[in-house]
PDB file of N, CA and C in Angstrom:
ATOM      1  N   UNK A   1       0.827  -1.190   0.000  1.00  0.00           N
ATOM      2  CA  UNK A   1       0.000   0.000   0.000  1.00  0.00           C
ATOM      3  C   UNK A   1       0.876   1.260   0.000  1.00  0.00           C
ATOM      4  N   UNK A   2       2.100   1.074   0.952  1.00  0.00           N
ATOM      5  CA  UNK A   2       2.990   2.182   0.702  1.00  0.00           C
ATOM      6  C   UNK A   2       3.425   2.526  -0.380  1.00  0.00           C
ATOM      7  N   UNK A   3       3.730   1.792  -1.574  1.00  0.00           N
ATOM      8  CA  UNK A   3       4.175   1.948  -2.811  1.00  0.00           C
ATOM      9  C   UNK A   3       3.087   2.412  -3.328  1.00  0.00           C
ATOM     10  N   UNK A   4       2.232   2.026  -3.505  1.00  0.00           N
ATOM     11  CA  UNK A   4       1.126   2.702  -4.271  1.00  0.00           C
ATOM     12  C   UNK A   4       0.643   4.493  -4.150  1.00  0.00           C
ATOM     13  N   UNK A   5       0.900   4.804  -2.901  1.00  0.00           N
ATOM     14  CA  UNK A   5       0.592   5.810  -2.249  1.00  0.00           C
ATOM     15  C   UNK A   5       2.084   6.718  -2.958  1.00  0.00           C
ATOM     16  N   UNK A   6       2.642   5.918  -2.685  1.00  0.00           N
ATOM     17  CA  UNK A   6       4.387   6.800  -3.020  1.00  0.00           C
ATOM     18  C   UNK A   6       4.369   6.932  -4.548  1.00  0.00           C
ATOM     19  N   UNK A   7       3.683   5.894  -5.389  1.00  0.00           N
ATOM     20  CA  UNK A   7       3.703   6.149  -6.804  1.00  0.00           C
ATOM     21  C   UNK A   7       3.072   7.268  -7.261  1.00  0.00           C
ATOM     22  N   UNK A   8       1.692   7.099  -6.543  1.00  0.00           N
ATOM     23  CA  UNK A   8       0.556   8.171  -7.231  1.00  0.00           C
ATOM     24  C   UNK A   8       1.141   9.587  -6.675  1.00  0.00           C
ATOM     25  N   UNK A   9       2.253   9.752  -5.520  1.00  0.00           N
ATOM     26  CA  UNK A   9       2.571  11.387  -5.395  1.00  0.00           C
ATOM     27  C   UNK A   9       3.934  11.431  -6.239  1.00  0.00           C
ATOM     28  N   UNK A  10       4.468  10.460  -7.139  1.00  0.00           N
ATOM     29  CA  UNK A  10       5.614  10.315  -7.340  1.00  0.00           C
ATOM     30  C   UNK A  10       5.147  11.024  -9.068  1.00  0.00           C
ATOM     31  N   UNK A  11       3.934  10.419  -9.390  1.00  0.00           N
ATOM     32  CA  UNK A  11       3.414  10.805 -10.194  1.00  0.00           C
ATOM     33  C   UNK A  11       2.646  12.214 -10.747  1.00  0.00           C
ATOM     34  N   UNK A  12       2.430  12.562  -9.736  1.00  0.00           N
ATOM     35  CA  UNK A  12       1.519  13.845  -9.429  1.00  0.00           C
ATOM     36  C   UNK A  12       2.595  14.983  -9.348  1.00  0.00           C
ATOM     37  N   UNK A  13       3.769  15.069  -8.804  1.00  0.00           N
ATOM     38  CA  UNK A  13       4.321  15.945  -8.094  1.00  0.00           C
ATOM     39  C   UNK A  13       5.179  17.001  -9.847  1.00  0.00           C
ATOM     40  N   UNK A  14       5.232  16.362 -10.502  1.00  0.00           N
ATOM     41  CA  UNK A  14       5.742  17.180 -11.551  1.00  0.00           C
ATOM     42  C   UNK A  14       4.386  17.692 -12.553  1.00  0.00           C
ATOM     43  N   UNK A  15       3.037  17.519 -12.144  1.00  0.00           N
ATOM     44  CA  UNK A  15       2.508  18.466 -12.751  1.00  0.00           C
ATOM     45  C   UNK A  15       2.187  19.127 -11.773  1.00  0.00           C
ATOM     46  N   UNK A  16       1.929  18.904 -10.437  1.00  0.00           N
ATOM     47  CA  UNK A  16       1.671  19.961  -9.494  1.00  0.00           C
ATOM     48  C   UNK A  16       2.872  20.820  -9.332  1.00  0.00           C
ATOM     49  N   UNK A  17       4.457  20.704  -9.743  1.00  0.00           N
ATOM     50  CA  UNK A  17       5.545  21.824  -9.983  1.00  0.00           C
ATOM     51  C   UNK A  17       5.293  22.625 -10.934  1.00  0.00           C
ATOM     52  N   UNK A  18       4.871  21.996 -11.969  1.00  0.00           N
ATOM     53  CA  UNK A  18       4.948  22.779 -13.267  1.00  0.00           C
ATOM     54  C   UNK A  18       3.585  23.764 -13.293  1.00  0.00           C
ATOM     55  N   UNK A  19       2.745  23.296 -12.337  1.00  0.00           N
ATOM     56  CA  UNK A  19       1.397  24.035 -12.417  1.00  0.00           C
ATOM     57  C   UNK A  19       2.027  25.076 -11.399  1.00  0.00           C
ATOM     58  N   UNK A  20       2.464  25.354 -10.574  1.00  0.00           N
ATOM     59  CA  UNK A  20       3.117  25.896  -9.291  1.00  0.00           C
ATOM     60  C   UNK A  20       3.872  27.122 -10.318  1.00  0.00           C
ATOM     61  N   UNK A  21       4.675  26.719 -10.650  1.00  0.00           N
ATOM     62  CA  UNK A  21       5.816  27.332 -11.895  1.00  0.00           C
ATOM     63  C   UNK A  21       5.008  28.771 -12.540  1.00  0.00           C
ATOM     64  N   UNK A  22       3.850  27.825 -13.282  1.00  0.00           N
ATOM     65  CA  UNK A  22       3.201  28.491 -14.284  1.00  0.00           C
ATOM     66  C   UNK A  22       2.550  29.627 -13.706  1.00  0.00           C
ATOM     67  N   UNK A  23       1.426  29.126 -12.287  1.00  0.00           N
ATOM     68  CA  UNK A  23       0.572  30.046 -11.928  1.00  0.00           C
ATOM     69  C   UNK A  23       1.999  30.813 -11.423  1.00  0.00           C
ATOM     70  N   UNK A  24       2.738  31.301 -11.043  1.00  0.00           N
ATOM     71  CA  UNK A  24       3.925  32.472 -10.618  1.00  0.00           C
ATOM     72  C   UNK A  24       4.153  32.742 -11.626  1.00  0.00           C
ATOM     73  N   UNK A  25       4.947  32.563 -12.663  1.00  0.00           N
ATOM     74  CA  UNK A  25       5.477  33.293 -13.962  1.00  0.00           C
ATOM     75  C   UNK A  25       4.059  33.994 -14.024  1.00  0.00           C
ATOM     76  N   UNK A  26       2.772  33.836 -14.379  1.00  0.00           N
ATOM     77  CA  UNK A  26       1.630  34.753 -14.607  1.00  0.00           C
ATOM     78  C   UNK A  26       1.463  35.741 -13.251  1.00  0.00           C
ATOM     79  N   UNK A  27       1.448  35.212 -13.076  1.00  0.00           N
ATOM     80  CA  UNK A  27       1.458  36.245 -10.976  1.00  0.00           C
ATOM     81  C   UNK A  27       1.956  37.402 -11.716  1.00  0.00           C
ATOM     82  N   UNK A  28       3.539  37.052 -11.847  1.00  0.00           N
ATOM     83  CA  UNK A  28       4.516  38.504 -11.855  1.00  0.00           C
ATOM     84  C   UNK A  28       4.328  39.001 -12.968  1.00  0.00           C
ATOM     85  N   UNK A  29       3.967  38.251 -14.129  1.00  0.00           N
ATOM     86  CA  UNK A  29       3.798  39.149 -15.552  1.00  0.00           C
ATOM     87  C   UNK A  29       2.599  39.728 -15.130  1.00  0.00           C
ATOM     88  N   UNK A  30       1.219  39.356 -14.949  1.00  0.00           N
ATOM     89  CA  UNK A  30       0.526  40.381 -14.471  1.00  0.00           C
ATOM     90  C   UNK A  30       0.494  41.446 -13.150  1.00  0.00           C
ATOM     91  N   UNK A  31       1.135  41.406 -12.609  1.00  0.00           N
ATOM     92  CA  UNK A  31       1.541  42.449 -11.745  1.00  0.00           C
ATOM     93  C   UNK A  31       2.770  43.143 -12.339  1.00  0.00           C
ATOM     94  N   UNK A  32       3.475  42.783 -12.860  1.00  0.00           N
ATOM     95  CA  UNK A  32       4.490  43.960 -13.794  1.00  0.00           C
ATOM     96  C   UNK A  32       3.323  44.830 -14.416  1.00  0.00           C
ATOM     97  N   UNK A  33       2.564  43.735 -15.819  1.00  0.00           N
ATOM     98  CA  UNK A  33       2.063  44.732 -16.294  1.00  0.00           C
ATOM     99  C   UNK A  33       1.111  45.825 -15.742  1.00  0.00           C
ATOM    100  N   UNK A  34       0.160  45.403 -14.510  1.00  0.00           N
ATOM    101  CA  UNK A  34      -0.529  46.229 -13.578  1.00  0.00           C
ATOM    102  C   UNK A  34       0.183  47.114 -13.469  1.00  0.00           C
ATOM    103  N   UNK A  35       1.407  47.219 -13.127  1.00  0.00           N
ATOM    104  CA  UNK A  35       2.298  48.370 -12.115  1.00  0.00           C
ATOM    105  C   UNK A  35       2.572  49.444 -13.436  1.00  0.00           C
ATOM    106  N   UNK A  36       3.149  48.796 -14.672  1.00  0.00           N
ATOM    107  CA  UNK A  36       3.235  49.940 -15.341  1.00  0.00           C
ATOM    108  C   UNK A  36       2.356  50.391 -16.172  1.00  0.00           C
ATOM    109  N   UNK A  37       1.035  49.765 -16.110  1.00  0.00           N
ATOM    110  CA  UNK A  37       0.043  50.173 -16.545  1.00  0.00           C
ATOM    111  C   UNK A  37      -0.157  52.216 -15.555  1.00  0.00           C
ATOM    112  N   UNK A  38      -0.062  51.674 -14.732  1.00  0.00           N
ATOM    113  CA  UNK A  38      -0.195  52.680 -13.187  1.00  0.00           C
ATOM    114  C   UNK A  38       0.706  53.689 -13.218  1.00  0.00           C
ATOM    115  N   UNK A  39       1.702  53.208 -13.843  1.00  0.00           N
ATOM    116  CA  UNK A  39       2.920  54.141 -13.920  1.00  0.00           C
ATOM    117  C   UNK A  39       2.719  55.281 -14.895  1.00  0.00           C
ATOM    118  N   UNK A  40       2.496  54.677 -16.245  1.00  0.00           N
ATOM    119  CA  UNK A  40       2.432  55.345 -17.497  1.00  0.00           C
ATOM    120  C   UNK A  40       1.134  55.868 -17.223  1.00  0.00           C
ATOM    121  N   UNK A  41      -0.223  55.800 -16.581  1.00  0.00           N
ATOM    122  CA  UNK A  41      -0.988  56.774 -16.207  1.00  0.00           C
ATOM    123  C   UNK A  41      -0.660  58.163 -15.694  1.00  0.00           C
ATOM    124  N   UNK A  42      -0.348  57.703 -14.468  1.00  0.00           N
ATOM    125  CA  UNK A  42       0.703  58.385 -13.781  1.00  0.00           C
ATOM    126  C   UNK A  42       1.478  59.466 -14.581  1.00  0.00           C
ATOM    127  N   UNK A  43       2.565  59.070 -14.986  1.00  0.00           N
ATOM    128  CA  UNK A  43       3.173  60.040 -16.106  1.00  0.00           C
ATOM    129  C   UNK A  43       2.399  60.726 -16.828  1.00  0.00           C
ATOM    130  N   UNK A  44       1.632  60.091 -18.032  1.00  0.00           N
ATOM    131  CA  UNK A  44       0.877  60.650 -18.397  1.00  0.00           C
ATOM    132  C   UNK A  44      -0.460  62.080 -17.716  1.00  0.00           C
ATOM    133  N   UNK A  45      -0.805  61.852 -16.663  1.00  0.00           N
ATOM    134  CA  UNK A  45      -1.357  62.532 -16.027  1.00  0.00           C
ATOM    135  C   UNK A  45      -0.551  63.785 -15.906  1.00  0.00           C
ATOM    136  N   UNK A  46       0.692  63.474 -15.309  1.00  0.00           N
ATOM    137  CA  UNK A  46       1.645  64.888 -14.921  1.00  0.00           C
ATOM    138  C   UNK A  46       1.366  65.381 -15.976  1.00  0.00           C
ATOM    139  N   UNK A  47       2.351  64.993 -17.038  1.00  0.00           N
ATOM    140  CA  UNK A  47       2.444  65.780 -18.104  1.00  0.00           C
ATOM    141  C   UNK A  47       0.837  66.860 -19.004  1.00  0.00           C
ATOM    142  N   UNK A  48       0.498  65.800 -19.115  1.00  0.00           N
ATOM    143  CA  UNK A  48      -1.131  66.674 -19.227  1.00  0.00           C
ATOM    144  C   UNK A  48      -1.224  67.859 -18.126  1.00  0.00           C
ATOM    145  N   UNK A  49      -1.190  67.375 -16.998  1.00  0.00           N
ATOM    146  CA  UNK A  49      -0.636  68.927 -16.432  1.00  0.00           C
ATOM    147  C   UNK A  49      -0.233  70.078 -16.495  1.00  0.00           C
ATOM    148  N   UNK A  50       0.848  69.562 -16.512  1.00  0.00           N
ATOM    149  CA  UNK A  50       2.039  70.148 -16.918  1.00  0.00           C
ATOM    150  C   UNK A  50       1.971  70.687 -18.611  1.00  0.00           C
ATOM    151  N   UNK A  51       1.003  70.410 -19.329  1.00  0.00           N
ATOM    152  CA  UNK A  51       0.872  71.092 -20.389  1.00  0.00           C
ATOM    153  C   UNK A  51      -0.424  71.936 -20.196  1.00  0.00           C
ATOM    154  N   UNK A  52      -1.162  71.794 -19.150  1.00  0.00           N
ATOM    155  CA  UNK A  52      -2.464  72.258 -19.144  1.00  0.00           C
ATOM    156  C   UNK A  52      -3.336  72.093 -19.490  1.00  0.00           C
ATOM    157  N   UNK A  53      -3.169  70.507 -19.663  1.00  0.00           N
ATOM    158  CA  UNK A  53      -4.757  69.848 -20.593  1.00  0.00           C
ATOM    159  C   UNK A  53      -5.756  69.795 -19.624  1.00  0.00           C
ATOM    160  N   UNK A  54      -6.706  69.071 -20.489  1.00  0.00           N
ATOM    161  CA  UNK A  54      -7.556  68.688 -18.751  1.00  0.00           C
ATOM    162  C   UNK A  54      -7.359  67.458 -18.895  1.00  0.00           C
ATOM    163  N   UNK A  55      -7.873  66.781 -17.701  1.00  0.00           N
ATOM    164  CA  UNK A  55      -7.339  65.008 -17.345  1.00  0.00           C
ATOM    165  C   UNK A  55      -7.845  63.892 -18.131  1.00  0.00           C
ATOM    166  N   UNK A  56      -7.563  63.277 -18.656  1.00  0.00           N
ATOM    167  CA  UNK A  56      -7.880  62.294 -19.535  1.00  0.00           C
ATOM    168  C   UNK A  56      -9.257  61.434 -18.742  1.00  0.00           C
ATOM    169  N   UNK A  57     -10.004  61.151 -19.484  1.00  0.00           N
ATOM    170  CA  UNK A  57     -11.826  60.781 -18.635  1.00  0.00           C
ATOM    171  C   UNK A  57     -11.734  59.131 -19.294  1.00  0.00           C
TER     172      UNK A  57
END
């Protein structure tokens, strides 16, 4: 019974890494892109300012 038990996590454990892997690489690519989504608003905003537009709606 021990073997069996040890197979099926022996089995399991490299798509539960690779699923592990995957959901993080997406984590941080979408939170990069969030952040400079935020950023380049940001900028953008000053500058509109700073030129005297009015704020982008």
């Amino acid at each position: 019974m021990n073997d069996v038990i040890g197979g099926i996590l022996w089995a399991l454990a490299p798509t539960v890494l690779v699923g592990l892997l995957f959901w993080a690489i997406m984590r941080a690519i979408v939170r990069a892109d969030r952040d400079e989504r935020r950023a380049y608003t940001r900028l953008e905003a000053e500058e509109r300012a700073r030129r005297g537009l009015s704020p982008k709606s």
